[in-house]
Protein backbone atom coordinates (compact mmCIF):
# COMPACT_ATOMS: atom_id res chain seq x y z
CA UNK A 1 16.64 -7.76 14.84
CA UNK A 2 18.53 -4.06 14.82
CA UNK A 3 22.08 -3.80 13.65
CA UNK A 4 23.05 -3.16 17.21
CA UNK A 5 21.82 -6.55 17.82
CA UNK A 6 23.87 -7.93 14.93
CA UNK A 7 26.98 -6.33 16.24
CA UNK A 8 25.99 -7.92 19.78
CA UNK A 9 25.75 -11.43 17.90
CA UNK A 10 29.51 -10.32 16.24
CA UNK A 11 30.96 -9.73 19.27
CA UNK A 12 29.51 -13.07 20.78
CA UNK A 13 30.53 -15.41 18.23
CA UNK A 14 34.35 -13.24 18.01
CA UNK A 15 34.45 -14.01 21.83
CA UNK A 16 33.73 -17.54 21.50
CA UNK A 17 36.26 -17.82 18.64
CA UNK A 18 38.70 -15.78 19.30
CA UNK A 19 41.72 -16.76 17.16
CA UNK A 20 39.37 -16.90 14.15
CA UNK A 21 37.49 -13.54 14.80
CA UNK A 22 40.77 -11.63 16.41
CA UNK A 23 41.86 -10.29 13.37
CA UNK A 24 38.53 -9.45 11.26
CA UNK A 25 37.43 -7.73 14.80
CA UNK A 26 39.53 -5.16 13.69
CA UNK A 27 38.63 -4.91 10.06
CA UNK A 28 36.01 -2.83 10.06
CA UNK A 29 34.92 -3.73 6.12
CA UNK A 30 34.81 -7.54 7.47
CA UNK A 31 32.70 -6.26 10.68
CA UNK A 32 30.11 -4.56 8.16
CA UNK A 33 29.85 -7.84 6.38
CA UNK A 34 28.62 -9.63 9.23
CA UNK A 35 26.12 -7.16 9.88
CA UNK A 36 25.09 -6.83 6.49
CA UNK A 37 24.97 -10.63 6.25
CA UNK A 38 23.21 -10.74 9.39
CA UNK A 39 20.53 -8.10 8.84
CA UNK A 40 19.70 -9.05 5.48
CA UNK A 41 19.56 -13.14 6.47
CA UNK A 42 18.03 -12.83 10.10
CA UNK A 43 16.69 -8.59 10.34
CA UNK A 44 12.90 -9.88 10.39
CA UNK A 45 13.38 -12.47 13.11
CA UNK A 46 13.34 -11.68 16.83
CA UNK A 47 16.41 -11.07 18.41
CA UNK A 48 16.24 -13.34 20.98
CA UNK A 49 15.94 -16.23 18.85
CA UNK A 50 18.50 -15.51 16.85
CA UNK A 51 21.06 -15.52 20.12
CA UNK A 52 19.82 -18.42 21.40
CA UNK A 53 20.00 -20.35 18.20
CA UNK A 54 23.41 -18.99 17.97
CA UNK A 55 24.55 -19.49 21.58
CA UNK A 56 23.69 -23.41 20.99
CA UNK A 57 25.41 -23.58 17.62
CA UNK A 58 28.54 -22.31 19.84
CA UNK A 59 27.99 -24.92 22.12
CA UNK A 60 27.83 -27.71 19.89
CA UNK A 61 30.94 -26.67 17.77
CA UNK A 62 34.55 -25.61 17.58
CA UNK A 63 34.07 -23.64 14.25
CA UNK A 64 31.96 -20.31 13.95
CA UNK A 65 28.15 -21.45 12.59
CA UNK A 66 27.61 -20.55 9.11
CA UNK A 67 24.60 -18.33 7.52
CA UNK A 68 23.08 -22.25 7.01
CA UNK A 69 23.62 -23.54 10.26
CA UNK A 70 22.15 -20.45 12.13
CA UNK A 71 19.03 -20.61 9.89
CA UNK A 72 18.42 -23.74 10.40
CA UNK A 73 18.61 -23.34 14.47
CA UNK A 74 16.30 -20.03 14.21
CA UNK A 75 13.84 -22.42 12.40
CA UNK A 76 13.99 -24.95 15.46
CA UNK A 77 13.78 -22.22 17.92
CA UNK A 78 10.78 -21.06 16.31
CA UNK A 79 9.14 -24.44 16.34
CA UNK A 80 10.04 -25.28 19.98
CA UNK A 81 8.63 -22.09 20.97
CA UNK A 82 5.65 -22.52 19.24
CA UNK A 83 5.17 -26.20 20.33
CA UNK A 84 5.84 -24.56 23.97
CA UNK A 85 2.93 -22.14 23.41
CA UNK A 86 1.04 -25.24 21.54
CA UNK A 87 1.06 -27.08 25.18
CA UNK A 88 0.34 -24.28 27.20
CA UNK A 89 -2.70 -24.19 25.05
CA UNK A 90 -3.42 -27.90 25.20
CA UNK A 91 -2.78 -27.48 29.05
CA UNK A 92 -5.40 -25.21 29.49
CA UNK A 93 -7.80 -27.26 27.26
CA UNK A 94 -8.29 -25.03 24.61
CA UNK A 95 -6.45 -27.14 21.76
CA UNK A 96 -9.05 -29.35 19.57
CA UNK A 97 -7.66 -33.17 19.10
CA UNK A 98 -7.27 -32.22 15.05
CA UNK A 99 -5.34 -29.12 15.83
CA UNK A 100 -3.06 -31.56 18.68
CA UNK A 101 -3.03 -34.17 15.55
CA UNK A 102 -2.18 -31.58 12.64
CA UNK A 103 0.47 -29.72 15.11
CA UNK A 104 2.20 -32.85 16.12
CA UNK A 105 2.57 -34.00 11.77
CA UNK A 106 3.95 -31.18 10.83
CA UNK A 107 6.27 -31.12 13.63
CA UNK A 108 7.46 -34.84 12.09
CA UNK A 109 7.23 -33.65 8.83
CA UNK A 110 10.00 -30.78 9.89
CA UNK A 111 12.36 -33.15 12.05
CA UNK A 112 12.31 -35.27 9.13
CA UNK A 113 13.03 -32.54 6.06
């Protein structure tokens, strides 16, 4: 993730939560926070899953997600997407019944934690 992306995450979550983001939109120290925050937290994962785990944090809550929250969500992203390549694997028959059995543990495992 760039820090244009971060500032496109910003302005998503101020949008969604307006009254609590109205007034740090326009502090610019506040806006280099976030992006600081952002970049140092999330810079090394891809963008995309960083907006979608924070487009269904917004979804699921009336408060802006925290640094915790949107971790946590990235993780899950990560996993369903790699479960989603896992099947497309298995689909095409290329997946071994220990790699299926090992997969679908430490998927528990996480769910669990």
């Amino acid at each position: 993730m760039t820090s244009y992306e971060a500032i496109e995450i910003f302005e998503m979550i101020k949008a969604a939560y307006p009254g609590i983001y109205a007034k740090k939109a326009r502090d610019e120290k506040a806006v280099e926070e976030f992006i600081s925050l952002y970049m140092e937290n999330f810079g090394g994962e891809p963008f995309e899953i960083v907006r979608a785990a924070v487009s269904d944090l917004i979804k699921k809550s009336k408060f802006p997600p925290n640094i915790s929250e949107v971790w946590e969500q990235v993780q899950r992203q990560k996993d369903l997407e790699e479960f989603q390549t896992r099947e497309e694997i298995e689909e095409a028959g290329e997946m071994s019944q220990e790699d299926r059995e090992a997969f679908e543990n430490a998927l528990i495992a996480f769910y669990k934690a």
